[in-house]
N, C-alpha and C. Protein backbone atom coordinates (compact mmCIF):
# COMPACT_ATOMS: atom_id res chain seq x y z
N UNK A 1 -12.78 11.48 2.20
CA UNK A 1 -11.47 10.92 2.49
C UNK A 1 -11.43 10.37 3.90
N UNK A 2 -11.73 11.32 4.93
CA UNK A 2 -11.60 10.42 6.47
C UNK A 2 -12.45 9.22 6.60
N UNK A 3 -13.85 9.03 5.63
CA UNK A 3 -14.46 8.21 6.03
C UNK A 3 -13.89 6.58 5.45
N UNK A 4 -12.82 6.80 4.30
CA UNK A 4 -11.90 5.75 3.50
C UNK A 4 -10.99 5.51 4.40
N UNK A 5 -10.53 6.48 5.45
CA UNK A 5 -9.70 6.06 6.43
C UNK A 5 -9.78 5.06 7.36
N UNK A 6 -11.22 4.68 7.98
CA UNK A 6 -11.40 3.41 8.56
C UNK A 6 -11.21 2.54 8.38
N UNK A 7 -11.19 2.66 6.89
CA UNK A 7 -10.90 0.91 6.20
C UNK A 7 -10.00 0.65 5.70
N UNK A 8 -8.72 1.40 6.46
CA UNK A 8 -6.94 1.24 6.49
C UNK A 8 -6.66 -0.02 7.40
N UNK A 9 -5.85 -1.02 7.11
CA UNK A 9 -5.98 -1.79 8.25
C UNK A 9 -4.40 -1.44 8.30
N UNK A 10 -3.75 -0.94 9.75
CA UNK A 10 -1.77 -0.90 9.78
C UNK A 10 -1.29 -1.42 9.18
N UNK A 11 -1.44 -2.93 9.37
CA UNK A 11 -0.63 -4.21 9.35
C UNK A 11 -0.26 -4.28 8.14
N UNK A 12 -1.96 -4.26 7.02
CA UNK A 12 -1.47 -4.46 6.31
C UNK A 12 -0.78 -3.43 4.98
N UNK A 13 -1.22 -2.05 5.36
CA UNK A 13 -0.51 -0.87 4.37
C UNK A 13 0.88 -0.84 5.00
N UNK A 14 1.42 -1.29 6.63
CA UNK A 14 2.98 -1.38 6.80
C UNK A 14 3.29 -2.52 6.03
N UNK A 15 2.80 -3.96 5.63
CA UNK A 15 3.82 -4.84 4.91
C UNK A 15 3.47 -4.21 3.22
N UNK A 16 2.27 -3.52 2.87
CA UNK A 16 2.47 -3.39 1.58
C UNK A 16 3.26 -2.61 1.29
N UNK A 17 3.95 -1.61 1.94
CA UNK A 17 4.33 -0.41 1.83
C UNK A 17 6.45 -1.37 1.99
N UNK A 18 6.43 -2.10 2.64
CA UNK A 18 8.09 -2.44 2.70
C UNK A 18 7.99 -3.70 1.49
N UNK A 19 7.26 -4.15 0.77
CA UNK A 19 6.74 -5.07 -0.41
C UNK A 19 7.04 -3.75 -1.29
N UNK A 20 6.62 -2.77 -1.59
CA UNK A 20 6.55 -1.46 -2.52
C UNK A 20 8.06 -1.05 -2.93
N UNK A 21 8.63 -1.22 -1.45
CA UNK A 21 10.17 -0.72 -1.61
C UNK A 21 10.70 -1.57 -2.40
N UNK A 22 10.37 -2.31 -1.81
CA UNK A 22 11.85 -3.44 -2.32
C UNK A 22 11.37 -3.78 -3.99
N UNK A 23 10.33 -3.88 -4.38
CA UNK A 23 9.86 -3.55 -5.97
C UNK A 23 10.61 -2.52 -6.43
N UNK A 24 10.06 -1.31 -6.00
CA UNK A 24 10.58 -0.16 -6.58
C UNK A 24 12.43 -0.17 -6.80
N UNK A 25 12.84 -0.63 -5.48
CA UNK A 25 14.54 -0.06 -5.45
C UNK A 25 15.30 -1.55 -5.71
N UNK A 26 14.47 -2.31 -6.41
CA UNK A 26 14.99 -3.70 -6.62
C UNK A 26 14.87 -4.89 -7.60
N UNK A 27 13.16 -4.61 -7.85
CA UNK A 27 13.10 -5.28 -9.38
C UNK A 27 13.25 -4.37 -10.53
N UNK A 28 14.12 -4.30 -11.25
CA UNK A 28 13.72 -3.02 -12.48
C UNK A 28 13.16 -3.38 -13.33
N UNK A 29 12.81 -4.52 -13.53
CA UNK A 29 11.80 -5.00 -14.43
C UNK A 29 10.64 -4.90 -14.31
N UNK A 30 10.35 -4.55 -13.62
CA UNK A 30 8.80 -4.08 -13.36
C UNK A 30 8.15 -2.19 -13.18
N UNK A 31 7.73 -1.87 -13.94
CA UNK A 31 7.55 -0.68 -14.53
C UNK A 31 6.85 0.29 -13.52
N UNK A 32 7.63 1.25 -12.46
CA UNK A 32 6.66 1.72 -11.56
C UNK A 32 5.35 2.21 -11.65
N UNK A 33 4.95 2.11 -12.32
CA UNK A 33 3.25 2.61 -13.26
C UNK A 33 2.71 1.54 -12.44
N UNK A 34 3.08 0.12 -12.51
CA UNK A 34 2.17 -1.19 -12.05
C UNK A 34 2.44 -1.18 -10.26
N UNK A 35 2.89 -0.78 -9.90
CA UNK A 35 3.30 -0.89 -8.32
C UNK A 35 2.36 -0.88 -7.95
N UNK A 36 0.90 0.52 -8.02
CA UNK A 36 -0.09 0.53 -7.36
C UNK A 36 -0.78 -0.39 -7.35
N UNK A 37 -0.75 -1.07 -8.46
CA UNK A 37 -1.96 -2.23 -9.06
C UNK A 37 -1.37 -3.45 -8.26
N UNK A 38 -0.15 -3.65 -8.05
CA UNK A 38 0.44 -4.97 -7.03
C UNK A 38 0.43 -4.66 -5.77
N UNK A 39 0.16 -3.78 -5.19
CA UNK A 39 -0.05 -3.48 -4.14
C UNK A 39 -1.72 -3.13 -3.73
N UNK A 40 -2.51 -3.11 -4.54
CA UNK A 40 -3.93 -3.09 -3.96
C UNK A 40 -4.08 -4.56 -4.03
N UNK A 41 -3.48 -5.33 -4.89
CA UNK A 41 -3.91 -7.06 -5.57
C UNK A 41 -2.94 -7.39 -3.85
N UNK A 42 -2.27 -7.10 -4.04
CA UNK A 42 -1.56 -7.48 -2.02
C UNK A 42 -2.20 -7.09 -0.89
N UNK A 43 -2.46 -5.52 -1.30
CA UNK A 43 -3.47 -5.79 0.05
C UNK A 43 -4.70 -6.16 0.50
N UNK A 44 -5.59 -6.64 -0.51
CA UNK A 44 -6.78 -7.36 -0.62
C UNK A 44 -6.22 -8.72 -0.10
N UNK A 45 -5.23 -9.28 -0.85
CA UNK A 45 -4.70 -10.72 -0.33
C UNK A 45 -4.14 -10.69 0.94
N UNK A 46 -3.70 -10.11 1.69
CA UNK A 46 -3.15 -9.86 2.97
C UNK A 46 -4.69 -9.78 3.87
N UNK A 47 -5.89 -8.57 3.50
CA UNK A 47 -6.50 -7.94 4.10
C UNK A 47 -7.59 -9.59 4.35
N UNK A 48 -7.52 -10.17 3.26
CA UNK A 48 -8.20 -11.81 2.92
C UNK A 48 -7.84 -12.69 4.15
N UNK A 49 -6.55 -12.88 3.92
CA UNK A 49 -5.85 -13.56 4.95
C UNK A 49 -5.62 -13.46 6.64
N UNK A 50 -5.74 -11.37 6.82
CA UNK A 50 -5.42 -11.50 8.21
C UNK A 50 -7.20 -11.95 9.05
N UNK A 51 -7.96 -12.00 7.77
CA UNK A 51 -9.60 -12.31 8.54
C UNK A 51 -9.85 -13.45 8.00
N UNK A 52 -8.97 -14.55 8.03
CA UNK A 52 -9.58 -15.86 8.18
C UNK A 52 -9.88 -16.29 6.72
N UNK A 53 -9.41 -15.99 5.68
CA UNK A 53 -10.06 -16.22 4.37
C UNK A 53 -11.50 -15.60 4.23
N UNK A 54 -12.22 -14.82 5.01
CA UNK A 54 -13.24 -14.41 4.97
C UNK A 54 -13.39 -13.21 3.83
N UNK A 55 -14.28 -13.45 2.75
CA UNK A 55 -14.34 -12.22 2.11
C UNK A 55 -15.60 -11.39 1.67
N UNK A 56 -15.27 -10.34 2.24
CA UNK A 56 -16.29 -9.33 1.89
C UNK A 56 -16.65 -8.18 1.56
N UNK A 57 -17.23 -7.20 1.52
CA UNK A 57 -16.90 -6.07 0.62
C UNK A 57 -16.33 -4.72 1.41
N UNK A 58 -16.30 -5.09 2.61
CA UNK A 58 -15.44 -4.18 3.92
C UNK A 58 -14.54 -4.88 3.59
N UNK A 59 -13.97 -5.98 3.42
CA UNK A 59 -12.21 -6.58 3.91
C UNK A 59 -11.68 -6.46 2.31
N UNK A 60 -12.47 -6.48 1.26
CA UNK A 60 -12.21 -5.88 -0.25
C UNK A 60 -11.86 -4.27 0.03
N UNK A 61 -12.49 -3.24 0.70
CA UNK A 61 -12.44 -2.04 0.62
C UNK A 61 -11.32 -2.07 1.56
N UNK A 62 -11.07 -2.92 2.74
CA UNK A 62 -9.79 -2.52 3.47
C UNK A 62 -8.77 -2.54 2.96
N UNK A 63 -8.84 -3.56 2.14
CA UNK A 63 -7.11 -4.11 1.48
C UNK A 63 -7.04 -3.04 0.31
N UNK A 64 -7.90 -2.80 -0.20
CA UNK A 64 -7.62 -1.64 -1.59
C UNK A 64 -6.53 -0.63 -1.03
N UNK A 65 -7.76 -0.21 0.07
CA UNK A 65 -7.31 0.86 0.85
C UNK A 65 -5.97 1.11 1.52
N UNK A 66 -5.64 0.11 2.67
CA UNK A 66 -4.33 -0.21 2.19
C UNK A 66 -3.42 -0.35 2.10
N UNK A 67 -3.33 -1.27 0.45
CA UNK A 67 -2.28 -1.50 -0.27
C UNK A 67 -2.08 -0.21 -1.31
N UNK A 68 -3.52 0.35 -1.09
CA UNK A 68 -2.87 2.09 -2.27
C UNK A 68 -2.69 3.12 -1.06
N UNK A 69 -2.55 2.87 0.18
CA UNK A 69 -2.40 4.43 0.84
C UNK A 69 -1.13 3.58 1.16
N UNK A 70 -0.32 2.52 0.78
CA UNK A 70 1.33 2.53 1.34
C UNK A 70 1.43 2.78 0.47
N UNK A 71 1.21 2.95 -1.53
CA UNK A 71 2.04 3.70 -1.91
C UNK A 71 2.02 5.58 -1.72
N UNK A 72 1.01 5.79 -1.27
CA UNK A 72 0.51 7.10 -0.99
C UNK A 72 1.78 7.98 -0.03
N UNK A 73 1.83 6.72 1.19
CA UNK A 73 2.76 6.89 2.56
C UNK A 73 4.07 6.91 1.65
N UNK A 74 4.44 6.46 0.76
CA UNK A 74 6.08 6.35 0.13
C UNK A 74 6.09 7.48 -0.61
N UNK A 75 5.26 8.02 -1.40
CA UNK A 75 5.74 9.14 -1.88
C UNK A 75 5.47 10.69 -1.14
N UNK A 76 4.37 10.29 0.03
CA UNK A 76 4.15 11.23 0.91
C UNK A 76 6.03 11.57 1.86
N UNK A 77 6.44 10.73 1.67
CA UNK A 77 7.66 10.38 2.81
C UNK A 77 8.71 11.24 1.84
N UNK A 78 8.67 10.63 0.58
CA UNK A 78 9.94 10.74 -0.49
C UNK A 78 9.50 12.12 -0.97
N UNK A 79 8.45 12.88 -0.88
CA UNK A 79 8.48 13.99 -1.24
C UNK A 79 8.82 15.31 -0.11
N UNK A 80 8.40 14.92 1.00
CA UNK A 80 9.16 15.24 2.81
C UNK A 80 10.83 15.56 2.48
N UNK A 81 11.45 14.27 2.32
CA UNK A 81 12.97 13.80 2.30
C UNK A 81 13.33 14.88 1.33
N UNK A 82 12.70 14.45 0.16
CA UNK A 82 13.08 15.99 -0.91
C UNK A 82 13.33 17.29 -0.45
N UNK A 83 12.04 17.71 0.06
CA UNK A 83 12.02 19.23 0.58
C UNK A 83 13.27 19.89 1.57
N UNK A 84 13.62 18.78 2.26
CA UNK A 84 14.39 18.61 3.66
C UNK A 84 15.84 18.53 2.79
N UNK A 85 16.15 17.83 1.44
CA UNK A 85 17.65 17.46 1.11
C UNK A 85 17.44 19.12 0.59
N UNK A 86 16.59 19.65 -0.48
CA UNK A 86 17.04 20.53 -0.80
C UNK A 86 17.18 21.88 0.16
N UNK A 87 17.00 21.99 0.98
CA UNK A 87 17.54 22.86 2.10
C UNK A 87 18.62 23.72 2.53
């Protein structure tokens, strides 16, 4: 796991992760089962984009990485908030 951590890039698991929200608490047509899968397909395309269109199998493993650890960070957060409401 720490060594999957390098190939987090901020930038882009913070925009996949406010892209996640606004899916989740806004399209209901879209079935939260698929979120993860639009959000690794985003952060590969983000992770594509912030290196120049350059692609390779580090900037493939960054964007996976992520666009699935912001949904990781949302339910890491929303399960926090839980513990804390029921209090």
């Amino acid at each position: 796991m720490g060594d999957l951590l390098q190939y987090v890039v901020v930038l882009v698991m913070a925009i996949c992760l406010a892209v996640g929200y606004i899916i989740k608490h806004s399209l209901d047509f879209i079935p939260n089962k698929y979120i993860p899968l639009i959000m690794a397909v985003l952060g590969v395309t983000l992770n594509v984009w912030v290196n120049g269109w350059e692609f390779t199998p580090e900037i493939l493993l960054g964007g996976l990485a992520s666009g699935l650890a912001s949904t990781g960070a949302f339910e890491a957060v929303r399960n926090l908030t839980e513990k804390e409401a029921d209090k």
